[in-house]
PDB file of N, CA and C in Angstrom:
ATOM      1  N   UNK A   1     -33.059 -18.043-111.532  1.00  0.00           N
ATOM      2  CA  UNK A   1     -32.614 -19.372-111.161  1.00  0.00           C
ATOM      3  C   UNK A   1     -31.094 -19.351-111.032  1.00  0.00           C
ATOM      4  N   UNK A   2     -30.522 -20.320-109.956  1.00  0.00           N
ATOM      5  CA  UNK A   2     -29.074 -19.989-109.989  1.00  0.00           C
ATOM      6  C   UNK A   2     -28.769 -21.699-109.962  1.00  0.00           C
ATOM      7  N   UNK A   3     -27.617 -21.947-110.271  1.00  0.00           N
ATOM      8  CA  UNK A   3     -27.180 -23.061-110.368  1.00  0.00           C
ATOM      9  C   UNK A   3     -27.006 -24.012-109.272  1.00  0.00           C
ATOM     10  N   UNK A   4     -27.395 -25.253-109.353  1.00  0.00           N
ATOM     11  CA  UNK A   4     -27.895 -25.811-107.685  1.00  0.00           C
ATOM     12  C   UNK A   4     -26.947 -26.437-107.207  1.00  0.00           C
ATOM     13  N   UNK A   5     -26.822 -26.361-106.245  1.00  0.00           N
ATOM     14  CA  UNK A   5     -25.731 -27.172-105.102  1.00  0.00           C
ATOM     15  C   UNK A   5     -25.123 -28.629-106.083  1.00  0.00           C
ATOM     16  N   UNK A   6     -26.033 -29.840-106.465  1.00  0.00           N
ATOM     17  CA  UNK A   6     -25.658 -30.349-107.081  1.00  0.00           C
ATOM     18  C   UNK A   6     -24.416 -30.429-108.340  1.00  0.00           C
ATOM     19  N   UNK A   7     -25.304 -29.507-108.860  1.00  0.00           N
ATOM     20  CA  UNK A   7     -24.621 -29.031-110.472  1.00  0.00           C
ATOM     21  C   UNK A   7     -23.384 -28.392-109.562  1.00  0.00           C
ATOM     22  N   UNK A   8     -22.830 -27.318-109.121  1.00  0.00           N
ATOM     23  CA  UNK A   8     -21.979 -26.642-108.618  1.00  0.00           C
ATOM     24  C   UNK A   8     -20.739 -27.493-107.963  1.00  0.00           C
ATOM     25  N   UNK A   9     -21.882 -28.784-107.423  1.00  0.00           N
ATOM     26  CA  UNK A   9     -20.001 -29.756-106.997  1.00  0.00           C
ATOM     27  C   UNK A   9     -19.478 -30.598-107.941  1.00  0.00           C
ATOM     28  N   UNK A  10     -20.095 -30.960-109.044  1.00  0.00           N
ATOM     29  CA  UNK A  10     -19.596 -31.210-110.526  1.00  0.00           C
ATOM     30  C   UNK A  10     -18.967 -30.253-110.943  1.00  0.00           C
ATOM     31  N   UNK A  11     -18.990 -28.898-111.094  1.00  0.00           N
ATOM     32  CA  UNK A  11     -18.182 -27.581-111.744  1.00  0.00           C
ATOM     33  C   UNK A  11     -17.044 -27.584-110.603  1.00  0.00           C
ATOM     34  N   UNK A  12     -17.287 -27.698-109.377  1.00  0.00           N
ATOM     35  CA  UNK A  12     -16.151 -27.609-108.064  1.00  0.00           C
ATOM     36  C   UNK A  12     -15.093 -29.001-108.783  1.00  0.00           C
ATOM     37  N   UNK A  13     -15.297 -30.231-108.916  1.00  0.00           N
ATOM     38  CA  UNK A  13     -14.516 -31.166-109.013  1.00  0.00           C
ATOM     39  C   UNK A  13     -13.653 -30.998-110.605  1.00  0.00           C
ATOM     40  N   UNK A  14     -14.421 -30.609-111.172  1.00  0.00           N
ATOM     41  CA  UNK A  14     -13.606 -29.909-112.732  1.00  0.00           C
ATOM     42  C   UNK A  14     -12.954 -28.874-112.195  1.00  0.00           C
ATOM     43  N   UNK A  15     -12.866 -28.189-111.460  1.00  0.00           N
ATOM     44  CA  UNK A  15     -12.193 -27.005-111.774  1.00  0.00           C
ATOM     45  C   UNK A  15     -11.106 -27.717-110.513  1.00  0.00           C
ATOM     46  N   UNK A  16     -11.603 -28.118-109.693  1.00  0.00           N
ATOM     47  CA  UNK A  16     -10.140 -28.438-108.942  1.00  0.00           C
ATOM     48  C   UNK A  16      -9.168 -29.711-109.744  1.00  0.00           C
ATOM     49  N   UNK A  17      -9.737 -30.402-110.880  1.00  0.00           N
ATOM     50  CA  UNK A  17      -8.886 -31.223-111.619  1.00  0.00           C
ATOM     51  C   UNK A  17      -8.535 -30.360-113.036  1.00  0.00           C
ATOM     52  N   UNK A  18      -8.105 -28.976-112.999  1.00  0.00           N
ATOM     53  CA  UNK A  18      -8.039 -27.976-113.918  1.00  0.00           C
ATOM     54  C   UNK A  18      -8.415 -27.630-114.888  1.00  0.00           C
ATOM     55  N   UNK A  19     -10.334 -27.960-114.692  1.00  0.00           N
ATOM     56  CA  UNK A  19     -10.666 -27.355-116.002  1.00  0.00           C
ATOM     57  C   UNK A  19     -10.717 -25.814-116.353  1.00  0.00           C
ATOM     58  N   UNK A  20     -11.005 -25.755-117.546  1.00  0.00           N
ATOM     59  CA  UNK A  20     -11.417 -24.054-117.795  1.00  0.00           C
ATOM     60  C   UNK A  20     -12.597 -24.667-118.245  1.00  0.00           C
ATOM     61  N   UNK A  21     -13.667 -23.667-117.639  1.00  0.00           N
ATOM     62  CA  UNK A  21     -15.119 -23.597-117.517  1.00  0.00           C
ATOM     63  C   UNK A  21     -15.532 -23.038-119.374  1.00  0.00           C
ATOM     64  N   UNK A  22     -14.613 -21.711-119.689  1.00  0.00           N
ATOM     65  CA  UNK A  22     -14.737 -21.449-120.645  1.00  0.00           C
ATOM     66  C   UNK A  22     -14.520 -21.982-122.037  1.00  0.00           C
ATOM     67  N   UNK A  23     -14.469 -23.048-122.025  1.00  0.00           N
ATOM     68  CA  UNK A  23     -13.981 -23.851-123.095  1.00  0.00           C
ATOM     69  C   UNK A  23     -15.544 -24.968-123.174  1.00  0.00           C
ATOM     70  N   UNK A  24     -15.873 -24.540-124.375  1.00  0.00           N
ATOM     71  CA  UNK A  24     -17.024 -25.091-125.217  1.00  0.00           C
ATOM     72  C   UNK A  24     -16.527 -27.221-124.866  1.00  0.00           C
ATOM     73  N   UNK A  25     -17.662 -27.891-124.643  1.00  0.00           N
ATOM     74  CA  UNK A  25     -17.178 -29.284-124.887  1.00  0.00           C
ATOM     75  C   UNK A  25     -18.406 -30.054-124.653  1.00  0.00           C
ATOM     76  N   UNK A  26     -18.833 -31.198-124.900  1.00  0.00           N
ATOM     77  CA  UNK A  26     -19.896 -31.840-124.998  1.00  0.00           C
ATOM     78  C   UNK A  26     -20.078 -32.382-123.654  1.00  0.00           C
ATOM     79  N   UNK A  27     -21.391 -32.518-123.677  1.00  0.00           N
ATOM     80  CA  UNK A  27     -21.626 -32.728-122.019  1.00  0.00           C
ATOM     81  C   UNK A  27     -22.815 -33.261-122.330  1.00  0.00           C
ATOM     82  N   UNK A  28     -22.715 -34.713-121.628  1.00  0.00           N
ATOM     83  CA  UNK A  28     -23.919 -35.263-121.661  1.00  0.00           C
ATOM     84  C   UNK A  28     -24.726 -35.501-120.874  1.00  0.00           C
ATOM     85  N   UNK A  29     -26.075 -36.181-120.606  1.00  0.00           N
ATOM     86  CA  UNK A  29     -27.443 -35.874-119.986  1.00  0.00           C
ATOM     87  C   UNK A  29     -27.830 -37.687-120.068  1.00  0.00           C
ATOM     88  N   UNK A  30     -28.470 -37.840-119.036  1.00  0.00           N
ATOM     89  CA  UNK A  30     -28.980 -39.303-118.410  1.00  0.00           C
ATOM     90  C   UNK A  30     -30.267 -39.213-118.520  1.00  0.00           C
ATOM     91  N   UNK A  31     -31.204 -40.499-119.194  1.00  0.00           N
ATOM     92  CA  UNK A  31     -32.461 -39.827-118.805  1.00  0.00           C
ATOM     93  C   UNK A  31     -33.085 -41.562-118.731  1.00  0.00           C
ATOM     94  N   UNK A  32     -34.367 -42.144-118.035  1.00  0.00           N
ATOM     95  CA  UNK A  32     -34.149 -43.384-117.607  1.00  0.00           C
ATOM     96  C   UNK A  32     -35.713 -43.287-118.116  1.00  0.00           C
ATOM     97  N   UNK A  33     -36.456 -44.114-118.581  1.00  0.00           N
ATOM     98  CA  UNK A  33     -37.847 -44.922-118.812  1.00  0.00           C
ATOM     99  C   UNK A  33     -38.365 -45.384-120.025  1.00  0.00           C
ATOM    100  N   UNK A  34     -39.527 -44.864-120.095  1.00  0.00           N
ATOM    101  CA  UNK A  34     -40.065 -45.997-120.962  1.00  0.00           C
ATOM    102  C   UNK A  34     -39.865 -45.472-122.255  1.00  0.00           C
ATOM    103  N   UNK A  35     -39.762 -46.311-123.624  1.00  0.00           N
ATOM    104  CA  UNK A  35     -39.478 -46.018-124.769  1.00  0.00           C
ATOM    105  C   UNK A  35     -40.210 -44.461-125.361  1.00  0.00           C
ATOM    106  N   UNK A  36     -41.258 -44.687-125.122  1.00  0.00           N
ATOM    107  CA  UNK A  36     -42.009 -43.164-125.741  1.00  0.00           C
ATOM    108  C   UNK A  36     -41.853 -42.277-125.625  1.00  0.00           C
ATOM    109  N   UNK A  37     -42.017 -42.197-123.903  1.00  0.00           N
ATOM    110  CA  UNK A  37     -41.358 -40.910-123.236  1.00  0.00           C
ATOM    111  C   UNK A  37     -40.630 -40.609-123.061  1.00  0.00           C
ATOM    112  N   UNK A  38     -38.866 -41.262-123.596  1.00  0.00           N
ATOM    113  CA  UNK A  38     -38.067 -40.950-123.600  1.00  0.00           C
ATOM    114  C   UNK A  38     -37.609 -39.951-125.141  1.00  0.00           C
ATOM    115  N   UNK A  39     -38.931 -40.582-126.259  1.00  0.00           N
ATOM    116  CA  UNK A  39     -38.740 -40.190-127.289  1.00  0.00           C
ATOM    117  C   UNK A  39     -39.289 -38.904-127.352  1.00  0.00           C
ATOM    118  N   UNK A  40     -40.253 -38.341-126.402  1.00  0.00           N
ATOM    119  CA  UNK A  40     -40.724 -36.919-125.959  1.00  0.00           C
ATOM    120  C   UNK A  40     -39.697 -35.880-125.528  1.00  0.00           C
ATOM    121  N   UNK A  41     -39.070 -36.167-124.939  1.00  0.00           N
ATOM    122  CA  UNK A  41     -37.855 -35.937-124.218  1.00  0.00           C
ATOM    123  C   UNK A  41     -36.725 -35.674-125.360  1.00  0.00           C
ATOM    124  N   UNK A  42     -36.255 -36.394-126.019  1.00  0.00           N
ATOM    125  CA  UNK A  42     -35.487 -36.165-127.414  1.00  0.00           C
ATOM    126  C   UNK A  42     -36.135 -35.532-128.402  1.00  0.00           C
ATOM    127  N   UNK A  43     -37.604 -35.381-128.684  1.00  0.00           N
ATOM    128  CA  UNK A  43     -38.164 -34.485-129.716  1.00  0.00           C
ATOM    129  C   UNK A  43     -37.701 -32.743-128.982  1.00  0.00           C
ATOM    130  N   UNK A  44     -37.871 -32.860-127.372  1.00  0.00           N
ATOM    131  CA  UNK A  44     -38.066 -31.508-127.222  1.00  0.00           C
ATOM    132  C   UNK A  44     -36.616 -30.512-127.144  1.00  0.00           C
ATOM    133  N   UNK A  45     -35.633 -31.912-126.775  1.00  0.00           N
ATOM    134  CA  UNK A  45     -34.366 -31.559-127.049  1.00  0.00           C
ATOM    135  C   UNK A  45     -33.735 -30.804-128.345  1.00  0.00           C
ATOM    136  N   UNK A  46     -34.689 -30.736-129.085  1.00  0.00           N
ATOM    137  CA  UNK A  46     -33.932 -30.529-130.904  1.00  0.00           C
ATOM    138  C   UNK A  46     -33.480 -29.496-130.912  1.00  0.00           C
ATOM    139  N   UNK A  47     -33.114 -28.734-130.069  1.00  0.00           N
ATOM    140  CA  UNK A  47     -32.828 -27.612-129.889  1.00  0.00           C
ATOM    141  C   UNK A  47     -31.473 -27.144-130.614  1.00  0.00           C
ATOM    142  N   UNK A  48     -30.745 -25.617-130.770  1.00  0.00           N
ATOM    143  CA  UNK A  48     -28.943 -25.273-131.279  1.00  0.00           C
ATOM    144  C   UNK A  48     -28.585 -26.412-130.142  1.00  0.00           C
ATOM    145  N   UNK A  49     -27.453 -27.130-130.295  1.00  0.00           N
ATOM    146  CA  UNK A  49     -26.249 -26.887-129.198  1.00  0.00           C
ATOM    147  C   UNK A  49     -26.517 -28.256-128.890  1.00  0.00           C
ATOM    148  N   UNK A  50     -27.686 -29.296-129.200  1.00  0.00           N
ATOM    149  CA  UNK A  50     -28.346 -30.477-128.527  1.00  0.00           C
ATOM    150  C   UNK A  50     -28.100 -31.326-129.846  1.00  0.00           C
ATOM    151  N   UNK A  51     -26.922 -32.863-129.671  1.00  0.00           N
ATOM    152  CA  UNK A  51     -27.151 -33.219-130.479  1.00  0.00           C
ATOM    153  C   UNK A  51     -27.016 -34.900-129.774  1.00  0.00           C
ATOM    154  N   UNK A  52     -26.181 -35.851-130.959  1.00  0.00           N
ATOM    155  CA  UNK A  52     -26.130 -36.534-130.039  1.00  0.00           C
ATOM    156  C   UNK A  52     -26.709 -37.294-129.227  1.00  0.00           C
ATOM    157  N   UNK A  53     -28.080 -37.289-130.158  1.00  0.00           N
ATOM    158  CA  UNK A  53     -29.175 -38.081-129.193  1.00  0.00           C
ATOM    159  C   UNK A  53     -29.324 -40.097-129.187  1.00  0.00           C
ATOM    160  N   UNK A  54     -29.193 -40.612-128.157  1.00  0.00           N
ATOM    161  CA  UNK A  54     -28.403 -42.090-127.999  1.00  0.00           C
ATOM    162  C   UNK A  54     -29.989 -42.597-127.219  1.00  0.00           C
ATOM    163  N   UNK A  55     -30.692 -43.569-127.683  1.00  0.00           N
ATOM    164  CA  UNK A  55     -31.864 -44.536-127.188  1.00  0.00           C
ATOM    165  C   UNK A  55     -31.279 -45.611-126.990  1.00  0.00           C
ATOM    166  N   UNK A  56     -31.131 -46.383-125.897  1.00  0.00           N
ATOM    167  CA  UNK A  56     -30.777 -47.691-125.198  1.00  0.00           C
ATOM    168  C   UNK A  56     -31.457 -48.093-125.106  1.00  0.00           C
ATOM    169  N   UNK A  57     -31.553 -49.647-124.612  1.00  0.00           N
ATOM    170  CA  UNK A  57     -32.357 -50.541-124.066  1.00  0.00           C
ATOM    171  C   UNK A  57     -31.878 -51.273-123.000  1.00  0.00           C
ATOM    172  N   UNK A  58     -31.858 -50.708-121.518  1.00  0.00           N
ATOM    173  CA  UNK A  58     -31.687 -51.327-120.264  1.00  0.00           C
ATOM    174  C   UNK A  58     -31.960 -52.784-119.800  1.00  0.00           C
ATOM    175  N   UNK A  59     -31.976 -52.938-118.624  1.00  0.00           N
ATOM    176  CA  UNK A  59     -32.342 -53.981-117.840  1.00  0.00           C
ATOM    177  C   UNK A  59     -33.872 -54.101-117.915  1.00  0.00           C
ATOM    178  N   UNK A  60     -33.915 -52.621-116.996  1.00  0.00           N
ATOM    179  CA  UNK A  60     -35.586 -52.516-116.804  1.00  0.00           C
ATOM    180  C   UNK A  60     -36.372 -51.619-117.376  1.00  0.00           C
ATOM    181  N   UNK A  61     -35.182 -50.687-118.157  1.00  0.00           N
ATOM    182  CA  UNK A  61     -36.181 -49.614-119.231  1.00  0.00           C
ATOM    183  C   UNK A  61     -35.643 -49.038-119.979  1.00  0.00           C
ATOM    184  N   UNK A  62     -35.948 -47.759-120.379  1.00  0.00           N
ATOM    185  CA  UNK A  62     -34.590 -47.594-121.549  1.00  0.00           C
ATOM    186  C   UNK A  62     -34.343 -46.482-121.194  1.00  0.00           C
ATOM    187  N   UNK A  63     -32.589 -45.920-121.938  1.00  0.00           N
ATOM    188  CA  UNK A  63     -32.014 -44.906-122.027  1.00  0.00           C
ATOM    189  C   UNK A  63     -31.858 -43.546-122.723  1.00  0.00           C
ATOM    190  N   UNK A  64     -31.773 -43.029-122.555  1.00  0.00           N
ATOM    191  CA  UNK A  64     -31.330 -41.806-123.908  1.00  0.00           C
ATOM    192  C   UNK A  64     -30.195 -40.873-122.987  1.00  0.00           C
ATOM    193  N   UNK A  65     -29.755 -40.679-124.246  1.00  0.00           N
ATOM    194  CA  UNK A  65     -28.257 -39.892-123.827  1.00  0.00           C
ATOM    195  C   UNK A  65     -28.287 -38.740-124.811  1.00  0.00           C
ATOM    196  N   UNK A  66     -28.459 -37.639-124.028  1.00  0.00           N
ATOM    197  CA  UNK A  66     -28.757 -36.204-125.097  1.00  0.00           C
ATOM    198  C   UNK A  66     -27.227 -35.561-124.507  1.00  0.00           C
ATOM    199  N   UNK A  67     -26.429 -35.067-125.610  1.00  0.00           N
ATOM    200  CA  UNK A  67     -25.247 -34.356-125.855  1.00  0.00           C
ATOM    201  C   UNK A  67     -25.503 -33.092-125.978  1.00  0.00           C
ATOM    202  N   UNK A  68     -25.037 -31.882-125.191  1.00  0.00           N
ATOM    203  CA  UNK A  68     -25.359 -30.553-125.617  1.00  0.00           C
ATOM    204  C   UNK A  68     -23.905 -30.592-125.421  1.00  0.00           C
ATOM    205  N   UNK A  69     -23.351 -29.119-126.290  1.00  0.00           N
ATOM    206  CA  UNK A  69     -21.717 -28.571-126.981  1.00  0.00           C
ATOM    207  C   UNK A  69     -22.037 -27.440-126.045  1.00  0.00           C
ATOM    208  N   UNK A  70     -21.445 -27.348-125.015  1.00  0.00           N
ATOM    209  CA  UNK A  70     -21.551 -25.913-124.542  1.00  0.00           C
ATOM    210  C   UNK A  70     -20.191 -25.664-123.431  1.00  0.00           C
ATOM    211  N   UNK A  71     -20.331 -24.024-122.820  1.00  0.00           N
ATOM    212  CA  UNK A  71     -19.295 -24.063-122.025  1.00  0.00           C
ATOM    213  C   UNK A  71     -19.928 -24.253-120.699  1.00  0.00           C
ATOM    214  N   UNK A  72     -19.560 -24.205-119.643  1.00  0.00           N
ATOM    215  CA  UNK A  72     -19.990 -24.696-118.487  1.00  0.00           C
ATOM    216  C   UNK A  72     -20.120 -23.522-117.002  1.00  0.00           C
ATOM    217  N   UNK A  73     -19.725 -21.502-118.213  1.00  0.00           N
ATOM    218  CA  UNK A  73     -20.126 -21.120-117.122  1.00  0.00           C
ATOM    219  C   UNK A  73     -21.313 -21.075-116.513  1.00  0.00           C
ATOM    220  N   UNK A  74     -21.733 -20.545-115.370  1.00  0.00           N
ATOM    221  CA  UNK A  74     -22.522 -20.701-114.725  1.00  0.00           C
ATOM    222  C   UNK A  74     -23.975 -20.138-115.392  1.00  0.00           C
ATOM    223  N   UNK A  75     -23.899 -19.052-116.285  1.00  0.00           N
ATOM    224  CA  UNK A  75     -25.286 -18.991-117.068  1.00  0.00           C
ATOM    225  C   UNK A  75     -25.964 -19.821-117.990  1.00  0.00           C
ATOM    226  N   UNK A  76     -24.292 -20.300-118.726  1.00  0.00           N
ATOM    227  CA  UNK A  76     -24.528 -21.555-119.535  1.00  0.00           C
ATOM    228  C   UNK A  76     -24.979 -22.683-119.243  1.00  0.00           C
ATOM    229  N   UNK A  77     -24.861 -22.858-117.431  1.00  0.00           N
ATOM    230  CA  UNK A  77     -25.262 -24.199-117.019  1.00  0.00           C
ATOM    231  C   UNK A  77     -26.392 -24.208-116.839  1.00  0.00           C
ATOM    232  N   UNK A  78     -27.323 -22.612-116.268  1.00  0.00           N
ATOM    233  CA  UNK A  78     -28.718 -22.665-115.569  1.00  0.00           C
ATOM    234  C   UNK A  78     -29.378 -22.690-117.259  1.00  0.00           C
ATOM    235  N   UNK A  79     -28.895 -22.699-117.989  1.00  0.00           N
ATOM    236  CA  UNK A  79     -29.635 -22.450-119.196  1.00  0.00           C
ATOM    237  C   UNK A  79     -29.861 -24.153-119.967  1.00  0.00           C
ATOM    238  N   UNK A  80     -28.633 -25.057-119.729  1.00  0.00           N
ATOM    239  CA  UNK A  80     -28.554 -26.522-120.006  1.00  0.00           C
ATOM    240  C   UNK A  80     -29.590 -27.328-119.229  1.00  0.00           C
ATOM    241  N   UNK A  81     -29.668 -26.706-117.704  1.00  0.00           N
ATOM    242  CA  UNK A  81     -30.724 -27.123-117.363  1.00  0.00           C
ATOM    243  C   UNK A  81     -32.009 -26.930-117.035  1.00  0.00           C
ATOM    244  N   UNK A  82     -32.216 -25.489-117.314  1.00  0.00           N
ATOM    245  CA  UNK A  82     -33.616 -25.284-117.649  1.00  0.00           C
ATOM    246  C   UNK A  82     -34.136 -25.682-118.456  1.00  0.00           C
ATOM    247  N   UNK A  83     -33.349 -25.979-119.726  1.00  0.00           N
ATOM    248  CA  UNK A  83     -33.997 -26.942-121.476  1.00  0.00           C
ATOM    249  C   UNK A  83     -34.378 -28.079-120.535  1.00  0.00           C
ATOM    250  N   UNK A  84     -33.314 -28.993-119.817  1.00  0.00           N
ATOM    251  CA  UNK A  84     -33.639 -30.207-118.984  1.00  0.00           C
ATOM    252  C   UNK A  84     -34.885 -30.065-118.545  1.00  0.00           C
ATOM    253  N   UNK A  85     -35.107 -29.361-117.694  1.00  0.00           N
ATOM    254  CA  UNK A  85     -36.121 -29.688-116.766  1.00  0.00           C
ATOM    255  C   UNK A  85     -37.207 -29.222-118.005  1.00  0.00           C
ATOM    256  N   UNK A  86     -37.577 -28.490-118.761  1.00  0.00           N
ATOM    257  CA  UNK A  86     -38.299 -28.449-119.989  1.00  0.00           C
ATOM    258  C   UNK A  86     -38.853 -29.456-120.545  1.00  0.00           C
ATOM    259  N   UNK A  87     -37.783 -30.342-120.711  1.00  0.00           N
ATOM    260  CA  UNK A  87     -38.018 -31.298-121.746  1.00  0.00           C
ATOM    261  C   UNK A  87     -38.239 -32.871-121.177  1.00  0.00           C
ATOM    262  N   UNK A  88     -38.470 -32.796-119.221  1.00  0.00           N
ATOM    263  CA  UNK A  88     -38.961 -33.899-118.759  1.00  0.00           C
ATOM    264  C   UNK A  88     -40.074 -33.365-118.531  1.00  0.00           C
ATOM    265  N   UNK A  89     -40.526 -32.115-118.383  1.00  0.00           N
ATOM    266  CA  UNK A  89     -41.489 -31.432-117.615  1.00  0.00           C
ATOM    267  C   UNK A  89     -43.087 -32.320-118.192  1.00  0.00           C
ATOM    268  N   UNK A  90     -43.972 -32.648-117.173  1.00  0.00           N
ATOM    269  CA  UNK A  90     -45.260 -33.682-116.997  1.00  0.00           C
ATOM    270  C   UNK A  90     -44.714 -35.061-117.598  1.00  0.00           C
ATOM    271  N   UNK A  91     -43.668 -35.104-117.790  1.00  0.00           N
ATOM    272  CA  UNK A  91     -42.745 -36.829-118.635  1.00  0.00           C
ATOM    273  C   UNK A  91     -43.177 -37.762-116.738  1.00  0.00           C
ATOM    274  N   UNK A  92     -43.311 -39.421-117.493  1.00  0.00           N
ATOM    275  CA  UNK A  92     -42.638 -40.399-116.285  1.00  0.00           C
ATOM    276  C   UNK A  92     -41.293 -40.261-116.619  1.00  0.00           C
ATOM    277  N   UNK A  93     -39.970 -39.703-116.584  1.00  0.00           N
ATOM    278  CA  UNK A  93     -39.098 -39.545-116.809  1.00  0.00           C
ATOM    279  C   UNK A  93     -38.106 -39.624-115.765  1.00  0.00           C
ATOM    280  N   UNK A  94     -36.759 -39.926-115.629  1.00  0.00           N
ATOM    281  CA  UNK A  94     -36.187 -40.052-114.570  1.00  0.00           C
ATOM    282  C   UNK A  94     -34.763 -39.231-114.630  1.00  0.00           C
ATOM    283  N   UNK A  95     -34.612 -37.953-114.489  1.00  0.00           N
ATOM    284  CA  UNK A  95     -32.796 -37.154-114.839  1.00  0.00           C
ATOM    285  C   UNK A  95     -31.838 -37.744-114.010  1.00  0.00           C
ATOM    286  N   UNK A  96     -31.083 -38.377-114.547  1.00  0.00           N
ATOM    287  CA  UNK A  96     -29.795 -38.955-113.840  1.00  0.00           C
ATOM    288  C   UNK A  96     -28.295 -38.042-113.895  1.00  0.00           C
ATOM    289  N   UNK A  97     -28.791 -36.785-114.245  1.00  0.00           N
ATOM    290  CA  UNK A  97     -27.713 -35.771-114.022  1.00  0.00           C
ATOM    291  C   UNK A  97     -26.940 -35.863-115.686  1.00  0.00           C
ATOM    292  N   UNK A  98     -25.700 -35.371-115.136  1.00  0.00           N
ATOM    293  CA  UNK A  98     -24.766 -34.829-116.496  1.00  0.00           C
ATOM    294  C   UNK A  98     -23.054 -35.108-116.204  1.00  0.00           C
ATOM    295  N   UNK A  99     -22.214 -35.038-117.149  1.00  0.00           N
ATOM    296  CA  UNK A  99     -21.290 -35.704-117.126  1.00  0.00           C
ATOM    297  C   UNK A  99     -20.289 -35.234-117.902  1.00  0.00           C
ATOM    298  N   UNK A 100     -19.120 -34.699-118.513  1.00  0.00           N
ATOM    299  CA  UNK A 100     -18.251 -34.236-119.525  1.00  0.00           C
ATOM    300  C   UNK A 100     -16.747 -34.664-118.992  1.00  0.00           C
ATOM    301  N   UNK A 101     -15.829 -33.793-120.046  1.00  0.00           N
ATOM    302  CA  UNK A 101     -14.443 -34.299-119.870  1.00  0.00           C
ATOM    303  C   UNK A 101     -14.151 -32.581-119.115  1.00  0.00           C
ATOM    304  N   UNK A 102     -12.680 -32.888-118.645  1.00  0.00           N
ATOM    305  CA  UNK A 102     -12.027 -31.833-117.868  1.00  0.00           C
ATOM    306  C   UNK A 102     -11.255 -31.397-119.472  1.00  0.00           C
ATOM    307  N   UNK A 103     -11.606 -30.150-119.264  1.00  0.00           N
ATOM    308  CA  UNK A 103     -10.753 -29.360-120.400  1.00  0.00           C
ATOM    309  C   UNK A 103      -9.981 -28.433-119.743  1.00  0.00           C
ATOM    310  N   UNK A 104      -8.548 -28.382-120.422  1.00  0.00           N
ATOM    311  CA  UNK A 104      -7.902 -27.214-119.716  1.00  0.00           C
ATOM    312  C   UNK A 104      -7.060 -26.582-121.065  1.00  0.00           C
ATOM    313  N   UNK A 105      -7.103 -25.503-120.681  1.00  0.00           N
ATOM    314  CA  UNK A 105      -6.084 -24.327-121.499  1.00  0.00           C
ATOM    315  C   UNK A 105      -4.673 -24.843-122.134  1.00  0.00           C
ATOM    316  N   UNK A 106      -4.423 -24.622-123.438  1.00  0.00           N
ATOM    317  CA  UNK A 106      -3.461 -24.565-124.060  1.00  0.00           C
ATOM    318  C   UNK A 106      -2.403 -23.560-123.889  1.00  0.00           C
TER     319      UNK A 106
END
């Protein structure tokens, strides 16, 4: 698996606002429906590196916000989202992608 077009213009827009990829930082995860199955979704998350787990209550359904601590090269990423797709996998679940801060070198 290689890292998808998507994911890659999120790593393109960090790195042209100077991140370093190699620098460990929390990065969070969108996930959209109904209370249970969102709680399926956070059981399967329990994973090292996955913490941070946030249940909302929307407009029309609810949230969870799963935090993984990681760096953002490119093995590290196909690996953040293979747990993803894992942990919606047969879910009514909805991935609204991922999100972090720009880190740069000291």
């Amino acid at each position: 698996m290689s890292v998808s077009e998507p994911d890659r213009e999120v790593l393109r827009q960090l790195k042209d606002n100077g991140d370093n990829a190699a620098i460990a930082r929390p990065v969070a995860h969108f996930f959209y429906g109904e209370r249970e199955q969102l709680y399926d979704v956070a059981e399967r998350l329990e994973k090292p590196g996955w913490d941070e787990v946030e249940l909302a209550q929307g407009e029309d359904d609810f949230r969870l916000v799963a935090t993984k601590i990681t760096d953002l090269s490119d093995a590290a990423v196909e690996t953040m989202i293979a747990e993803v797709r894992e942990a919606v996998a047969g879910l009514d679940v909805t991935y609204d992608g991922w999100e972090t801060s720009v880190e740069k070198a000291n």
